[in-house]
PDB file of N, CA and C in Angstrom:
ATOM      1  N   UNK A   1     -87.838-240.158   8.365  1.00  0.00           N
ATOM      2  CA  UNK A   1     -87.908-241.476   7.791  1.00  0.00           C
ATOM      3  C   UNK A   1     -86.489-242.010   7.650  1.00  0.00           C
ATOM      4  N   UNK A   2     -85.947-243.322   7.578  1.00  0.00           N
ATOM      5  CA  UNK A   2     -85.008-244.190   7.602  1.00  0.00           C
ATOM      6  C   UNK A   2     -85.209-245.096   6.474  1.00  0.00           C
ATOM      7  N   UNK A   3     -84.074-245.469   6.260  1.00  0.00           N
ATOM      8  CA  UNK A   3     -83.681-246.445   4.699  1.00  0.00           C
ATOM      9  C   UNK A   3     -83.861-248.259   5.756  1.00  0.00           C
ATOM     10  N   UNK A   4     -84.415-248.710   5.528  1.00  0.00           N
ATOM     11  CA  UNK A   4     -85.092-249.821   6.724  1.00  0.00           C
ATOM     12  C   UNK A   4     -83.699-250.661   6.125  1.00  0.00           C
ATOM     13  N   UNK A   5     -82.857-250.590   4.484  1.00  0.00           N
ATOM     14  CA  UNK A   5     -81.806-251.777   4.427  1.00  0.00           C
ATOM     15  C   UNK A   5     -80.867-251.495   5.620  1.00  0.00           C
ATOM     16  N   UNK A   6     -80.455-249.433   5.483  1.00  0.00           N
ATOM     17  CA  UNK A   6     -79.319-249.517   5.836  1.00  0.00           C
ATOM     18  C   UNK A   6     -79.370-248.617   7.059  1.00  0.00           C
ATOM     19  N   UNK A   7     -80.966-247.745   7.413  1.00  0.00           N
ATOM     20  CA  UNK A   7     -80.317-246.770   8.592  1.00  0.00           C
ATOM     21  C   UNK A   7     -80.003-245.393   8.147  1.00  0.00           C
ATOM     22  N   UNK A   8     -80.119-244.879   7.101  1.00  0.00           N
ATOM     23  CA  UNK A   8     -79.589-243.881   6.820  1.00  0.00           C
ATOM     24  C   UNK A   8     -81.217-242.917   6.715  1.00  0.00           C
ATOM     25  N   UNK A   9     -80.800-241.472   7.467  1.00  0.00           N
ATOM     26  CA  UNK A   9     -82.195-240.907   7.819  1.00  0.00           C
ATOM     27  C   UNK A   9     -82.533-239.802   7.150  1.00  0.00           C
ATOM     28  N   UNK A  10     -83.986-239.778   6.567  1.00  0.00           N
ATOM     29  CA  UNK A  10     -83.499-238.689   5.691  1.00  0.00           C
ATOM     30  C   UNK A  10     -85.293-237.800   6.191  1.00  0.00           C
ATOM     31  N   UNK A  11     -85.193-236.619   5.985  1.00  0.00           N
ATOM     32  CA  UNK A  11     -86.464-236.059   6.566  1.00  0.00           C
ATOM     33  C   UNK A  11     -86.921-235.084   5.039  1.00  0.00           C
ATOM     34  N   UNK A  12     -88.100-235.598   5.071  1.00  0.00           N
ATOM     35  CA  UNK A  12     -89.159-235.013   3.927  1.00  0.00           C
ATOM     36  C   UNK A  12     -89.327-233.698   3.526  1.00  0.00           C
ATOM     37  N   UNK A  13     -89.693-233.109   4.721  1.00  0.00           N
ATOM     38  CA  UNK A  13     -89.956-231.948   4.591  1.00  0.00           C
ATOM     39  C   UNK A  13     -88.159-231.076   4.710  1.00  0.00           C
ATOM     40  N   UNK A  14     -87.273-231.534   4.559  1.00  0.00           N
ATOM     41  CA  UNK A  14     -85.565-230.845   4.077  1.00  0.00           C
ATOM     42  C   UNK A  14     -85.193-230.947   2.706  1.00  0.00           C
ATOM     43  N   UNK A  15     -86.293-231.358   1.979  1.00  0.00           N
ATOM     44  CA  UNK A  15     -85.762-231.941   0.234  1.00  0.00           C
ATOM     45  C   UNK A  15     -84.893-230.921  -0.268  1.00  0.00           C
ATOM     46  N   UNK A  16     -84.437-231.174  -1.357  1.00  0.00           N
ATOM     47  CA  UNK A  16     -83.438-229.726  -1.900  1.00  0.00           C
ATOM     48  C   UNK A  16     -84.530-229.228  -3.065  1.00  0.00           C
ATOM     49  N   UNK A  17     -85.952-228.602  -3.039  1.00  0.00           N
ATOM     50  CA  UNK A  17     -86.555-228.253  -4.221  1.00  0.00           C
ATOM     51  C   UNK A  17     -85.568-227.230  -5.626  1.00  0.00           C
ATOM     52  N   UNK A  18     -86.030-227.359  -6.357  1.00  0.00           N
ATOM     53  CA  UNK A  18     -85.605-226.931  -7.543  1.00  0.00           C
ATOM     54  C   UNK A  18     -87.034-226.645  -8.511  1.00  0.00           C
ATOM     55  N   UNK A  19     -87.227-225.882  -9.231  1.00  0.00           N
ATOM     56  CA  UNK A  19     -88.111-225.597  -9.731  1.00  0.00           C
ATOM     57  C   UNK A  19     -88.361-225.131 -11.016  1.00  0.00           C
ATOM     58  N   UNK A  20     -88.735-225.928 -12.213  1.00  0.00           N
ATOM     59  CA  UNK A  20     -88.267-225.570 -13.805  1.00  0.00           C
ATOM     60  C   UNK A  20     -89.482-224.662 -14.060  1.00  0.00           C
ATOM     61  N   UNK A  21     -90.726-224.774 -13.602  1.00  0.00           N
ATOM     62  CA  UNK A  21     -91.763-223.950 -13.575  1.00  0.00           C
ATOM     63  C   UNK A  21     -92.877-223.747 -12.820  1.00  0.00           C
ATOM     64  N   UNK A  22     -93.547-223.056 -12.464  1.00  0.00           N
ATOM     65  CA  UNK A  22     -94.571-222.815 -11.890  1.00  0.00           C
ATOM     66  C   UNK A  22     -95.247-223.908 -11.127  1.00  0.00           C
ATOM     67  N   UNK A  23     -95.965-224.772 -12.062  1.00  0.00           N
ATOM     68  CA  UNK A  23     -96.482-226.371 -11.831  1.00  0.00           C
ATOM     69  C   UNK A  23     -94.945-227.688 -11.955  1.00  0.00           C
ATOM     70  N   UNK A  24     -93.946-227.289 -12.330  1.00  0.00           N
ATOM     71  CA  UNK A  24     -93.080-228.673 -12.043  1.00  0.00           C
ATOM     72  C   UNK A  24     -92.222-228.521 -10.734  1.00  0.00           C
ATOM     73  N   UNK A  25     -92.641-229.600 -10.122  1.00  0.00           N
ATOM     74  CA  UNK A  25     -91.645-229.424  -8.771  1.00  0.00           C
ATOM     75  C   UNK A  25     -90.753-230.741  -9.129  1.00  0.00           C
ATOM     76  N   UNK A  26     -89.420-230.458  -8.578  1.00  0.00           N
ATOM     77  CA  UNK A  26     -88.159-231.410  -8.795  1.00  0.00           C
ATOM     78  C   UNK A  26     -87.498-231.759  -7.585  1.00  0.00           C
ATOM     79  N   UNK A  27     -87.713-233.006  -6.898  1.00  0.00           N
ATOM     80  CA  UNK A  27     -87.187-233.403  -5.626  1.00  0.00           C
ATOM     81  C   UNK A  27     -86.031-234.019  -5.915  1.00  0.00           C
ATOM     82  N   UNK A  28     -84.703-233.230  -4.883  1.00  0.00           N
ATOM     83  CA  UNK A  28     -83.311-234.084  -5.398  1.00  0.00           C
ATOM     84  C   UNK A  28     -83.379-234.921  -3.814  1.00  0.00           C
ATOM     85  N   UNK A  29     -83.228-236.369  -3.887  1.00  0.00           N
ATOM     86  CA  UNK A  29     -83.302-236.973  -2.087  1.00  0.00           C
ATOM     87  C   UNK A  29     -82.113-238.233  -2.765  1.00  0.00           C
ATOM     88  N   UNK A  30     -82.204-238.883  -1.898  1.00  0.00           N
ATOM     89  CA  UNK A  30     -81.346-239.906  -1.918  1.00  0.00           C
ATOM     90  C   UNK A  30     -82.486-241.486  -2.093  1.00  0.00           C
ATOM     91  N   UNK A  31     -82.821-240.886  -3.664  1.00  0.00           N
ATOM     92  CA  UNK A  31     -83.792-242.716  -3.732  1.00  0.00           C
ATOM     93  C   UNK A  31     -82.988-243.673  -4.392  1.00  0.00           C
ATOM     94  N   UNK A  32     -81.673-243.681  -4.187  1.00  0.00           N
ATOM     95  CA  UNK A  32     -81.161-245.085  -4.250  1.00  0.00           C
ATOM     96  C   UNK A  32     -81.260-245.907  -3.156  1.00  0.00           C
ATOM     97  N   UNK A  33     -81.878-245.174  -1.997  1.00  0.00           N
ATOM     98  CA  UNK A  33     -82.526-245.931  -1.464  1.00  0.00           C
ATOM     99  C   UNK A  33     -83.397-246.274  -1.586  1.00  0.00           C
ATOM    100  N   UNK A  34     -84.094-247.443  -1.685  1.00  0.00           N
ATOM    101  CA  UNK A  34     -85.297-248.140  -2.168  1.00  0.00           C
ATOM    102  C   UNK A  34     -86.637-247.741  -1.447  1.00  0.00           C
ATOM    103  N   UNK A  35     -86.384-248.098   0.012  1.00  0.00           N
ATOM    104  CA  UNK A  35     -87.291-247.772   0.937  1.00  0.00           C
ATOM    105  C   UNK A  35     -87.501-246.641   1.462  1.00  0.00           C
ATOM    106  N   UNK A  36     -86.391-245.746   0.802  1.00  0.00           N
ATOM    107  CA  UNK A  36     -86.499-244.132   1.327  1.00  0.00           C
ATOM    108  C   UNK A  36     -87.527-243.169   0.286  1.00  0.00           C
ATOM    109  N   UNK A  37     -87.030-244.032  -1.115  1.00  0.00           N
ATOM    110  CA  UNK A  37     -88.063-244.088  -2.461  1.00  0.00           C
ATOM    111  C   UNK A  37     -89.151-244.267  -2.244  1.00  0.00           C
ATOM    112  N   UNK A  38     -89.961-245.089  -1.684  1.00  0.00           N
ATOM    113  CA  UNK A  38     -91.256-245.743  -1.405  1.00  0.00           C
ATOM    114  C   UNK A  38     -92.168-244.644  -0.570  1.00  0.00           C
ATOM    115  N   UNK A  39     -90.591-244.065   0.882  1.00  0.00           N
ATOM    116  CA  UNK A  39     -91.477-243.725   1.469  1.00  0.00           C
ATOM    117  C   UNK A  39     -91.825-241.832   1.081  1.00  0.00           C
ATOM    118  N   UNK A  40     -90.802-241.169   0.405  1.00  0.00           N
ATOM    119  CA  UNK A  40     -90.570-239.836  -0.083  1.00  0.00           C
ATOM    120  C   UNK A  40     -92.199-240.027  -1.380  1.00  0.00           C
ATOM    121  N   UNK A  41     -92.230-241.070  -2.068  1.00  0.00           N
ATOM    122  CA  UNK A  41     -93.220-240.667  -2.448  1.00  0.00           C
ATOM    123  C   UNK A  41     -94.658-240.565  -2.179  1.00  0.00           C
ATOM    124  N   UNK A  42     -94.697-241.891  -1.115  1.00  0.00           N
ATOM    125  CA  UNK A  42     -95.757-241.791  -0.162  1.00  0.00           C
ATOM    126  C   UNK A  42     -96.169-240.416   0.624  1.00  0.00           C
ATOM    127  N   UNK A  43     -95.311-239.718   1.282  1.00  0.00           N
ATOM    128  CA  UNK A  43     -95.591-238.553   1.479  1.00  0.00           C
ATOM    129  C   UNK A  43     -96.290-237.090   1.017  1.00  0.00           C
ATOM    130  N   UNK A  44     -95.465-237.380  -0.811  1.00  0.00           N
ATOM    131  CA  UNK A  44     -96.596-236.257  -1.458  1.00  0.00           C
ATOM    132  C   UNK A  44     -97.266-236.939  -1.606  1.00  0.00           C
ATOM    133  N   UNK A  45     -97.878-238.040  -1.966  1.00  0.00           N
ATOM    134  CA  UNK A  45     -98.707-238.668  -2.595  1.00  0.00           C
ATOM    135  C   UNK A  45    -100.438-238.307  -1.479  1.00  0.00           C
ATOM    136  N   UNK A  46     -99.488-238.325  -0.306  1.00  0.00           N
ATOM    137  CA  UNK A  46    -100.648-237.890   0.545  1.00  0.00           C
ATOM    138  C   UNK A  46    -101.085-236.645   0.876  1.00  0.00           C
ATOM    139  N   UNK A  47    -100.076-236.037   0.525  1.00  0.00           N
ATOM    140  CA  UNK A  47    -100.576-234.163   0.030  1.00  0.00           C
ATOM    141  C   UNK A  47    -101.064-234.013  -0.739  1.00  0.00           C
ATOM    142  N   UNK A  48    -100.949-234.828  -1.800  1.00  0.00           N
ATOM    143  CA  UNK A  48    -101.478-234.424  -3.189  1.00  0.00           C
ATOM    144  C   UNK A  48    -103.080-234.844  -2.476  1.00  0.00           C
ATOM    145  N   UNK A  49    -103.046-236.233  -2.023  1.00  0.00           N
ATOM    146  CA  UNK A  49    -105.053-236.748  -1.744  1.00  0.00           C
ATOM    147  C   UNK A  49    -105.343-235.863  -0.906  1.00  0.00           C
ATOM    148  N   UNK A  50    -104.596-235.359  -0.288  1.00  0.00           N
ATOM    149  CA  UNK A  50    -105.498-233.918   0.526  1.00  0.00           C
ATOM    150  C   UNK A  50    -105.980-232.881   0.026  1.00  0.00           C
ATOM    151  N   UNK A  51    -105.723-232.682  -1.010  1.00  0.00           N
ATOM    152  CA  UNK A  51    -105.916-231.227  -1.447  1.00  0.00           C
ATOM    153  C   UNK A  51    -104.919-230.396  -1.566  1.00  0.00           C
ATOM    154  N   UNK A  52    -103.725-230.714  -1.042  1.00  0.00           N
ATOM    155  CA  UNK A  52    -102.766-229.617  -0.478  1.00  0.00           C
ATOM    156  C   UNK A  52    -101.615-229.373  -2.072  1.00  0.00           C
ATOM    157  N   UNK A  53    -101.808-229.967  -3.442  1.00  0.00           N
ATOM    158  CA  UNK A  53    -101.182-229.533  -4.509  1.00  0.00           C
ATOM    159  C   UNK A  53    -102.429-229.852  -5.834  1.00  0.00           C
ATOM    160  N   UNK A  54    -102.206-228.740  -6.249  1.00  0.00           N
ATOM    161  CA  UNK A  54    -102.807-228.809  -7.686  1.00  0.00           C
ATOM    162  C   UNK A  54    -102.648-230.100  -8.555  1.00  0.00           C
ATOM    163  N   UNK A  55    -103.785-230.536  -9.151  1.00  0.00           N
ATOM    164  CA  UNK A  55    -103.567-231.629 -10.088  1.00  0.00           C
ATOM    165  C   UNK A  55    -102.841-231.758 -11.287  1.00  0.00           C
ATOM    166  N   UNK A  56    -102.709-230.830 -11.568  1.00  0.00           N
ATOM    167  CA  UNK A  56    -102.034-230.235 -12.691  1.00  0.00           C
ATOM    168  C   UNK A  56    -100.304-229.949 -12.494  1.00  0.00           C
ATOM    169  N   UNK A  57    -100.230-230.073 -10.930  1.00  0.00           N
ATOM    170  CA  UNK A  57     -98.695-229.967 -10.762  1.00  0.00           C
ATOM    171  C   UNK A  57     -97.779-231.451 -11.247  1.00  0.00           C
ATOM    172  N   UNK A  58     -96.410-231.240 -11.861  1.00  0.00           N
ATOM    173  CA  UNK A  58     -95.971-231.913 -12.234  1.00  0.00           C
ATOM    174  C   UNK A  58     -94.743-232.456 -11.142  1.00  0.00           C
ATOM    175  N   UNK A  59     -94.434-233.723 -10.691  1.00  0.00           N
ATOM    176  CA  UNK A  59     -93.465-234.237  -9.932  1.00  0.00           C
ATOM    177  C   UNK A  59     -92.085-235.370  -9.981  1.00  0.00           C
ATOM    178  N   UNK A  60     -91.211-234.544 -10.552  1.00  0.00           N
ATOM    179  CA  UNK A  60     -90.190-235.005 -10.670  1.00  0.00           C
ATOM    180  C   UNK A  60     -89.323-235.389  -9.389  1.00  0.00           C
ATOM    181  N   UNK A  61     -88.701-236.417  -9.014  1.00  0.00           N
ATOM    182  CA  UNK A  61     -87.953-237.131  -7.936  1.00  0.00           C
ATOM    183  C   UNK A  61     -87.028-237.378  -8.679  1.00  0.00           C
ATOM    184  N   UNK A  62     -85.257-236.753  -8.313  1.00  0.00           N
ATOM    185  CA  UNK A  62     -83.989-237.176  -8.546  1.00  0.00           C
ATOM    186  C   UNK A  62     -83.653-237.784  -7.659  1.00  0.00           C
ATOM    187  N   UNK A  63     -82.918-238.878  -7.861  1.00  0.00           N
ATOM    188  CA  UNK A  63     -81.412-239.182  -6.992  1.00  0.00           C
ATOM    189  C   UNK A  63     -80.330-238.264  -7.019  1.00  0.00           C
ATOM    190  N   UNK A  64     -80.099-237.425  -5.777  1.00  0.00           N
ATOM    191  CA  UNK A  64     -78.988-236.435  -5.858  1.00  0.00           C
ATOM    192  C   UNK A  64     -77.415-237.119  -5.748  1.00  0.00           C
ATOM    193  N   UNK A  65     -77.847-238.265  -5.637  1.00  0.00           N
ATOM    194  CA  UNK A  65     -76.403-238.505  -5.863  1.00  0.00           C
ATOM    195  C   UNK A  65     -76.016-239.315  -7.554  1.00  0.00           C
ATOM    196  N   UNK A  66     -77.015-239.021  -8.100  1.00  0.00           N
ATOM    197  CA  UNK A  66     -76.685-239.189  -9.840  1.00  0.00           C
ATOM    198  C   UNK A  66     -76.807-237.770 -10.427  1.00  0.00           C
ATOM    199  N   UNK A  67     -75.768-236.881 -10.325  1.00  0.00           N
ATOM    200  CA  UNK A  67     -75.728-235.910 -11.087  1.00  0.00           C
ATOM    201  C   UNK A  67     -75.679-235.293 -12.398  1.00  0.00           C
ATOM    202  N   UNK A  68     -75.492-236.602 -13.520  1.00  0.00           N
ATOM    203  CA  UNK A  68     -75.398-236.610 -14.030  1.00  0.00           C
ATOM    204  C   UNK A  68     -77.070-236.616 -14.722  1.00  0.00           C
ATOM    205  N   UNK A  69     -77.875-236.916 -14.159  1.00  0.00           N
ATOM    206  CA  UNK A  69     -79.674-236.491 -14.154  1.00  0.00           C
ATOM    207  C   UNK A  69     -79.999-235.304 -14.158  1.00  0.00           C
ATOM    208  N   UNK A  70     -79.560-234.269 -14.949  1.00  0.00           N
ATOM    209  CA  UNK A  70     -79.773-233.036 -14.259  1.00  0.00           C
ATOM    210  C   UNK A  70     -81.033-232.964 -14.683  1.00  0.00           C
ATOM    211  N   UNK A  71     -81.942-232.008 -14.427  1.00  0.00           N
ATOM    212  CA  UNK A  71     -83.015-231.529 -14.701  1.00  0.00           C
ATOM    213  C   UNK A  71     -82.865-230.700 -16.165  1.00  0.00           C
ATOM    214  N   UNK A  72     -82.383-229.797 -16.209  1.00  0.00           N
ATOM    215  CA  UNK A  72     -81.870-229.387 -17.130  1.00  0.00           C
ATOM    216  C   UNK A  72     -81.603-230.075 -18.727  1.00  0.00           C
ATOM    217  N   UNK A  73     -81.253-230.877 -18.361  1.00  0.00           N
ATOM    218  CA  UNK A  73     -80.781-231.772 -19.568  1.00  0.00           C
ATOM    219  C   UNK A  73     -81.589-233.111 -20.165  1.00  0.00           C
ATOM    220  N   UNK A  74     -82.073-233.390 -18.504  1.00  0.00           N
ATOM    221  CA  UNK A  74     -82.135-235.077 -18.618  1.00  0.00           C
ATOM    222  C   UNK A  74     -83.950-234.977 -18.369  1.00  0.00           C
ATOM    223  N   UNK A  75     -84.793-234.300 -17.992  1.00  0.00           N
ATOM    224  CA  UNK A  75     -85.864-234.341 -17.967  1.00  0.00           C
ATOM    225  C   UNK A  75     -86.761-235.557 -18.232  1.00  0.00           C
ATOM    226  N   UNK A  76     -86.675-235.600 -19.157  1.00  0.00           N
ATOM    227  CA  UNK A  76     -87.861-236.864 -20.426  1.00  0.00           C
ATOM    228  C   UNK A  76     -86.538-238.022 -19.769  1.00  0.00           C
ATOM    229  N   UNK A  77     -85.827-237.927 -19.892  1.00  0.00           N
ATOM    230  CA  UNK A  77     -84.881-239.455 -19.511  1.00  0.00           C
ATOM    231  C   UNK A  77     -85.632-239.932 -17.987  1.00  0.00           C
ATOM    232  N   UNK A  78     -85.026-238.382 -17.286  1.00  0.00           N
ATOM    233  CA  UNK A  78     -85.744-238.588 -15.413  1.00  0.00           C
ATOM    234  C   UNK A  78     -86.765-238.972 -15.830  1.00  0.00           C
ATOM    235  N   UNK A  79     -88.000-238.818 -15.939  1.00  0.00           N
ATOM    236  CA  UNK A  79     -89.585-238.824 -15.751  1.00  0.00           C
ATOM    237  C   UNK A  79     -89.512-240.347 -16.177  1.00  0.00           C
ATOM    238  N   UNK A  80     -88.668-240.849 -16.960  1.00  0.00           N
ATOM    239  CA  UNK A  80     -89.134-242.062 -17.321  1.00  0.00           C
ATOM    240  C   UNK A  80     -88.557-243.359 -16.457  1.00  0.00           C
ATOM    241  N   UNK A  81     -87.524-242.989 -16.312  1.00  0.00           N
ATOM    242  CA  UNK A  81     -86.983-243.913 -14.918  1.00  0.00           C
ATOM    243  C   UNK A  81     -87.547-243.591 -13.409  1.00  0.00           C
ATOM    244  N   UNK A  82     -88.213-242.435 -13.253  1.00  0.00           N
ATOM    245  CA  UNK A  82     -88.904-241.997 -11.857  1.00  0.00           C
ATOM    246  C   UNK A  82     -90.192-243.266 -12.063  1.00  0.00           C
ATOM    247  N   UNK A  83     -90.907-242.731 -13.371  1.00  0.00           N
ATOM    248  CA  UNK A  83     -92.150-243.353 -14.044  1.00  0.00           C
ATOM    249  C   UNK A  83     -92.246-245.090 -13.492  1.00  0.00           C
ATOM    250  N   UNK A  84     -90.746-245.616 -14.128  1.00  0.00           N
ATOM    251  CA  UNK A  84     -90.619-247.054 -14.348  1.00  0.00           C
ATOM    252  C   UNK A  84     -90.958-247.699 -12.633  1.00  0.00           C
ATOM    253  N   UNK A  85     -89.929-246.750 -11.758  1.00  0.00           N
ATOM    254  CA  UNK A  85     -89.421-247.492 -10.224  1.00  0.00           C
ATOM    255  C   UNK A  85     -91.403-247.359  -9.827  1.00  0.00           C
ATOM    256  N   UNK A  86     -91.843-246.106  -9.996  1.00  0.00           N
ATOM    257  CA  UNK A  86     -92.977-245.799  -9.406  1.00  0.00           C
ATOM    258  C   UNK A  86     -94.144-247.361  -9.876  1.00  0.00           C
ATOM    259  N   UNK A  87     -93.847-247.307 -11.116  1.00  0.00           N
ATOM    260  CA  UNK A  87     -95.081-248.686 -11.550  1.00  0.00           C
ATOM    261  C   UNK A  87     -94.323-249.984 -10.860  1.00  0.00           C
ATOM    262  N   UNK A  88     -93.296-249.844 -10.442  1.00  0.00           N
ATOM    263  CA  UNK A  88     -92.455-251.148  -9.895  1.00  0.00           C
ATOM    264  C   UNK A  88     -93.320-250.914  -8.417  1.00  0.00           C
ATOM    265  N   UNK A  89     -92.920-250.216  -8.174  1.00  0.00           N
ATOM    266  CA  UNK A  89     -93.530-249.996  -6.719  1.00  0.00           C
ATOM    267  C   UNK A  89     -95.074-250.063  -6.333  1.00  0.00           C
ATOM    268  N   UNK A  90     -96.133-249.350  -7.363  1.00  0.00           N
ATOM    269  CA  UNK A  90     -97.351-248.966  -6.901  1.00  0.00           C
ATOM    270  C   UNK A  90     -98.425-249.791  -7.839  1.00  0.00           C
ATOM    271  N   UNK A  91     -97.733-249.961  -9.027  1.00  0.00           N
ATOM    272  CA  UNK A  91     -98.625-250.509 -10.408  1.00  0.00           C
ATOM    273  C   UNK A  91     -98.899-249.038 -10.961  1.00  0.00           C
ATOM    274  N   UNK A  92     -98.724-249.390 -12.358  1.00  0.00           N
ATOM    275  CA  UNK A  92     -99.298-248.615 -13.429  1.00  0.00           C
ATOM    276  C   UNK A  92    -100.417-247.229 -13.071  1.00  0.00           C
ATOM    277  N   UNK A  93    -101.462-248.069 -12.505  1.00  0.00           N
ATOM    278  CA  UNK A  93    -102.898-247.306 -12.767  1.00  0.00           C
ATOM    279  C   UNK A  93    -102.423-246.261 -11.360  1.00  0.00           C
ATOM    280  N   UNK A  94    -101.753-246.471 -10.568  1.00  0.00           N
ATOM    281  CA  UNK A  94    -101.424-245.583  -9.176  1.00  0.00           C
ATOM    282  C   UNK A  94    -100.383-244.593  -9.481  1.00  0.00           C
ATOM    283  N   UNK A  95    -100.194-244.060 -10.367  1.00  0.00           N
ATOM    284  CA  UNK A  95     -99.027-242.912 -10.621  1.00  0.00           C
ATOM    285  C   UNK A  95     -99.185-241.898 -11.831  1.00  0.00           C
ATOM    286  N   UNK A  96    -100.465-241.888 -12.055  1.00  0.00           N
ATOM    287  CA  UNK A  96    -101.122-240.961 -13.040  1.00  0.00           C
ATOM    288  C   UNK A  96    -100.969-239.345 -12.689  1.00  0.00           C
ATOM    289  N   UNK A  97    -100.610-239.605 -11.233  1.00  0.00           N
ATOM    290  CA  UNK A  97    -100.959-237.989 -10.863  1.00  0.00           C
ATOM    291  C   UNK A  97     -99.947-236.892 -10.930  1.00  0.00           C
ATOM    292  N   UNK A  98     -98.715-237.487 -11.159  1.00  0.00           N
ATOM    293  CA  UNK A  98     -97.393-236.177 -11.192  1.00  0.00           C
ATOM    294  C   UNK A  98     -96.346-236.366 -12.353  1.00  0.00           C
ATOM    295  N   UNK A  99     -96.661-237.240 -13.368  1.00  0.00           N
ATOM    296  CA  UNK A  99     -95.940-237.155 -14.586  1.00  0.00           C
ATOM    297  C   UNK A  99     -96.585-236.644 -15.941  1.00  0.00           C
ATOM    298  N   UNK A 100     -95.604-236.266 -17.168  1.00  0.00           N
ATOM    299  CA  UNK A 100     -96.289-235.815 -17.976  1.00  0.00           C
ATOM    300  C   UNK A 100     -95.464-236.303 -19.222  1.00  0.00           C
ATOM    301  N   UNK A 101     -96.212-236.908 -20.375  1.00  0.00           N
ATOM    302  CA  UNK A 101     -94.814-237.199 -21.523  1.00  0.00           C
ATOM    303  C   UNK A 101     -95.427-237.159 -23.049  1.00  0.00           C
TER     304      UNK A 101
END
């Protein structure tokens, strides 16, 4: 997939996973791109309607180039700015399936 502003290519299945537990998965990608955002979540989103992750799994998406987000630290901060872009993007009622607060 490609950032459609600028060209810059980034492939889905290379994410840098990180993993706080069992059920939370933590994607570090580059969603300051907008359209790279849209499309990284589109992707699980369609694993998840397959069957292919537990409902119960939790999905955190960083920007790896804000380090200052760590997982570690910033958790409840992340989930809520992942939360915000996602209802910007999909609406409210479409993002029930990988956050928790």
């Amino acid at each position: 997939m490609a950032c459609t502003s600028c060209g810059y290519e980034f492939d889905p299945n290379q994410v840098n996973w990180r993993y706080h537990t069992e059920n939370l998965y933590i994607i570090l990608a580059p969603v300051h791109h907008e359209s790279i955002f849209k499309q990284i979540v589109d992707h699980y989103v369609r694993e998840i309607a397959n069957g292919q992750d537990d409902e119960d799994d939790i999905w955190i998406i960083i920007d790896e180039y804000e380090p200052e987000y760590t997982p570690c630290n910033e958790c409840w901060l992340q989930n809520r700015r992942t939360k915000h872009r996602m209802e910007k993007l999909y609406g409210e009622q479409n993002i029930t399936f990988g956050f928790t607060f």
